[in-house]
C-alpha atoms as a PDB file:
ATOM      1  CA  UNK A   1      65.457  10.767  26.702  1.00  0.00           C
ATOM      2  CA  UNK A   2      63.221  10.208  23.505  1.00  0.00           C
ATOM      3  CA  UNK A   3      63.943  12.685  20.549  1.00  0.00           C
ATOM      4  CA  UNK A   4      61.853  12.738  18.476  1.00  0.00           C
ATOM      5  CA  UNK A   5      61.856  14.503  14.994  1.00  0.00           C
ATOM      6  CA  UNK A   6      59.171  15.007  12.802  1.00  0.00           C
ATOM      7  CA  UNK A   7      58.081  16.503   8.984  1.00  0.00           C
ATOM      8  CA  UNK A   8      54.591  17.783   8.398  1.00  0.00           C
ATOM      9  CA  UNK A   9      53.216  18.156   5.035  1.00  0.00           C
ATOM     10  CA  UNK A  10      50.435  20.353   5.463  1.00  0.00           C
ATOM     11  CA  UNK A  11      48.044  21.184   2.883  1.00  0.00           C
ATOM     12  CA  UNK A  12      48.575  24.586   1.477  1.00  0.00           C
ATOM     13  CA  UNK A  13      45.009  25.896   1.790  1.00  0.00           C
ATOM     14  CA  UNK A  14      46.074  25.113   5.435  1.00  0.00           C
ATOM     15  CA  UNK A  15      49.955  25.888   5.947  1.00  0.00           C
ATOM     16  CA  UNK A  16      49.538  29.312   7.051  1.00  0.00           C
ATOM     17  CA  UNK A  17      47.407  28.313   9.649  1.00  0.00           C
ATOM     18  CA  UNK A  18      49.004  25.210  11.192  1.00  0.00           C
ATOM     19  CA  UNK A  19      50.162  27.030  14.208  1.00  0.00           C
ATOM     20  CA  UNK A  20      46.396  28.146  14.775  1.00  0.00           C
ATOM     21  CA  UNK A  21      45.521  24.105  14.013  1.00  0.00           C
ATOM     22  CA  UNK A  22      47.819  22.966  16.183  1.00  0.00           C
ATOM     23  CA  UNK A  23      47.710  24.976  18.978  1.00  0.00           C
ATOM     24  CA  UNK A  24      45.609  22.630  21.500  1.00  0.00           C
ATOM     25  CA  UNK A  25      47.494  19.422  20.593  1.00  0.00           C
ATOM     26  CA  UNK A  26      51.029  21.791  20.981  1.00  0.00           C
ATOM     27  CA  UNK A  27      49.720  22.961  24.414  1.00  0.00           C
ATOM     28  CA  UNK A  28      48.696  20.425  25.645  1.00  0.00           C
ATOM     29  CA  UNK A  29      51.850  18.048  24.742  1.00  0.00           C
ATOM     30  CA  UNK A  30      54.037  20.743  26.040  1.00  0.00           C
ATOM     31  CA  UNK A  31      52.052  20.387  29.466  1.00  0.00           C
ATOM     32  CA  UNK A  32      52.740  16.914  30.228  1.00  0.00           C
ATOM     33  CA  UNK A  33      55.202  16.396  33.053  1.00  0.00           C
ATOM     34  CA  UNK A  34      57.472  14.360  31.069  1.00  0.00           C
ATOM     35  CA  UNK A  35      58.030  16.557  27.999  1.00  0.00           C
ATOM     36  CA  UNK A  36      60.830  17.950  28.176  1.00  0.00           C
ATOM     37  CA  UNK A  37      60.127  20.339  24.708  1.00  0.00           C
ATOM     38  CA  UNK A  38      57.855  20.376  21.790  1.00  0.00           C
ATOM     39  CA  UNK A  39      59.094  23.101  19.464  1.00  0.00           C
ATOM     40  CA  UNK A  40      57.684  23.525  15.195  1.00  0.00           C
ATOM     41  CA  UNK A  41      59.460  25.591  12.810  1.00  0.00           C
ATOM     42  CA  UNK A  42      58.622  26.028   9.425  1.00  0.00           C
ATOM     43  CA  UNK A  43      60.649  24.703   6.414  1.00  0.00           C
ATOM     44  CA  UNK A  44      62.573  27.583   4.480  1.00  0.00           C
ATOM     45  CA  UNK A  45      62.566  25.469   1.292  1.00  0.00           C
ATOM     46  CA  UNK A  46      58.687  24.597   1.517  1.00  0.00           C
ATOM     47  CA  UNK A  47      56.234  26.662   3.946  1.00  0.00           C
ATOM     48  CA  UNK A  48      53.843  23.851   3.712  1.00  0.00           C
ATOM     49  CA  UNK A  49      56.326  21.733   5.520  1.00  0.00           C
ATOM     50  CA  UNK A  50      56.388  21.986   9.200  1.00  0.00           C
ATOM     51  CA  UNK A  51      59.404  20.358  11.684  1.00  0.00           C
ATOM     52  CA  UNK A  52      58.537  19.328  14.737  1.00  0.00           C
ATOM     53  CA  UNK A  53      61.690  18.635  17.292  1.00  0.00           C
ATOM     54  CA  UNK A  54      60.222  17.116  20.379  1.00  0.00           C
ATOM     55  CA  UNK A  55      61.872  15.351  23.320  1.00  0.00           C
ATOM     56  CA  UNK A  56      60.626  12.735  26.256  1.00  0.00           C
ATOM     57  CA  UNK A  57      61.988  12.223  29.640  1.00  0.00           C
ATOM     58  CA  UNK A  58      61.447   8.875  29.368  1.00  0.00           C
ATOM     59  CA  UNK A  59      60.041   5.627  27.214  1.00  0.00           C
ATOM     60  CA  UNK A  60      57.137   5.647  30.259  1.00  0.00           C
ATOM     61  CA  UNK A  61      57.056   9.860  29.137  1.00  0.00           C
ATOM     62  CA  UNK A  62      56.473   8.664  25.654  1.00  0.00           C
ATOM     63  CA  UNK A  63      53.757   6.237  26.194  1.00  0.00           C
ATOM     64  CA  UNK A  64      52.030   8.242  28.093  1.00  0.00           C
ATOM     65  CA  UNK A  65      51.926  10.883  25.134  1.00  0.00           C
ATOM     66  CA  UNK A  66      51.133   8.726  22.650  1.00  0.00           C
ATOM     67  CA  UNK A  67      48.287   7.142  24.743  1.00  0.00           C
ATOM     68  CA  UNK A  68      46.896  10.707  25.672  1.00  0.00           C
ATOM     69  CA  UNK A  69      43.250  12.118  25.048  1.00  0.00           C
ATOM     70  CA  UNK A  70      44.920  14.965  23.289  1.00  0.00           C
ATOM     71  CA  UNK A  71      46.975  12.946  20.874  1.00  0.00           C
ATOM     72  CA  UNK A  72      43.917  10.390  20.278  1.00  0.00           C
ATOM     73  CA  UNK A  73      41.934  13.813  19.638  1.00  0.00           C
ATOM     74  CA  UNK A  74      44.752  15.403  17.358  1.00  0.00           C
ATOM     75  CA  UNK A  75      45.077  11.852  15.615  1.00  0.00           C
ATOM     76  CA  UNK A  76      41.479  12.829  14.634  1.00  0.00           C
ATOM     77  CA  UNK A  77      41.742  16.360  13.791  1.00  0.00           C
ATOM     78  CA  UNK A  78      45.241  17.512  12.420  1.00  0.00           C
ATOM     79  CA  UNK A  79      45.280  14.381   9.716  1.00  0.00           C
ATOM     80  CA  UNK A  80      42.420  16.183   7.579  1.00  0.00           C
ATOM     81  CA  UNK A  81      45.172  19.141   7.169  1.00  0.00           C
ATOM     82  CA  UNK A  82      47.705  17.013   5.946  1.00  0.00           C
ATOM     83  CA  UNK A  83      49.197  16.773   2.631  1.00  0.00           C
ATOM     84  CA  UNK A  84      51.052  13.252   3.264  1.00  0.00           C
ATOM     85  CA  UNK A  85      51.686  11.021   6.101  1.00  0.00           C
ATOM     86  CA  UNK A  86      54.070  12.367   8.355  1.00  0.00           C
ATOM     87  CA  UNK A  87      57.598  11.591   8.457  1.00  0.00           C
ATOM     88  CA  UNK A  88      59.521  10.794  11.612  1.00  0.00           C
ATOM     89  CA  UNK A  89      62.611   9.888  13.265  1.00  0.00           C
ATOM     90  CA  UNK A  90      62.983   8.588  16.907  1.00  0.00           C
ATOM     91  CA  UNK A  91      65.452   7.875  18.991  1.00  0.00           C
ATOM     92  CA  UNK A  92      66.378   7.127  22.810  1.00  0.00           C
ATOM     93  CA  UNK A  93      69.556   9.090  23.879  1.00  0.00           C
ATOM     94  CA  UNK A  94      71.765   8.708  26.862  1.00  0.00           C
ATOM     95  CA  UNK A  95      71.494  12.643  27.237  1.00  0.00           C
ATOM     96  CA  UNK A  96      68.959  14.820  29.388  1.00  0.00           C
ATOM     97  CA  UNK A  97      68.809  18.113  27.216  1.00  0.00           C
ATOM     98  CA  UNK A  98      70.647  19.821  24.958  1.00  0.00           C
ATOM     99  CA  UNK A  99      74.481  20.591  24.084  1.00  0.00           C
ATOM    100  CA  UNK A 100      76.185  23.238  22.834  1.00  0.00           C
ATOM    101  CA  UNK A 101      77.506  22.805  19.761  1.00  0.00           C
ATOM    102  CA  UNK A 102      81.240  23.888  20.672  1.00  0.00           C
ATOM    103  CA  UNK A 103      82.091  24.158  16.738  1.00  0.00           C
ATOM    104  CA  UNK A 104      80.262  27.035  16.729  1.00  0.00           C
ATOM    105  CA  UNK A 105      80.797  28.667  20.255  1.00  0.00           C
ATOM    106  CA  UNK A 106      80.083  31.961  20.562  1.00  0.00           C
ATOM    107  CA  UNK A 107      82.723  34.032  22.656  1.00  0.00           C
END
């Protein structure tokens, strides 16, 4: 699969409504057949930062996001929110979902 990581800095006039902002481009992601999750949470240490953890199926999964109407169309609308470029970490994992973190199991 493709995980996929990403920081948002939203501009603060605008951080409290980023889920509102985002809401079409987040639905619409998360409806794809080959996303497999598309989850934001909001930084503790700066609520005009936003996370985004997002996962693929597949590198075809990932183009076809990427090459989307509803990422050309948030490519033109979320950027105007925006603080700074987004930051972002990707990588292709030999895994299909996620772990548990057996550290931390929970009897």
């Amino acid at each position: 699969m493709i995980f996929i990581t990403a920081k948002f800095l939203v501009r603060p006039a605008d951080a409290d409504r980023w889920p509102e902002i985002s809401r079409d481009f987040t639905a619409a992601t998360r409806s794809e057949p080959g996303c497999m999750w598309f989850e934001w949470s909001r930084s503790l240490e700066n609520p005009a930062e936003y996370v985004l953890v997002e996962a693929f199926r597949d590198q075809d999964a990932g183009v076809a996001h990427v090459t989307s109407a509803h990422f050309r169309e948030a490519q033109k609308t979320l950027p105007p929110h925006l603080a700074a470029t987004p930051k972002i970490v990707s990588q292709t994992v030999d895994q299909d979902g996620w772990s548990e973190l057996g550290e931390m199991a929970v009897n």
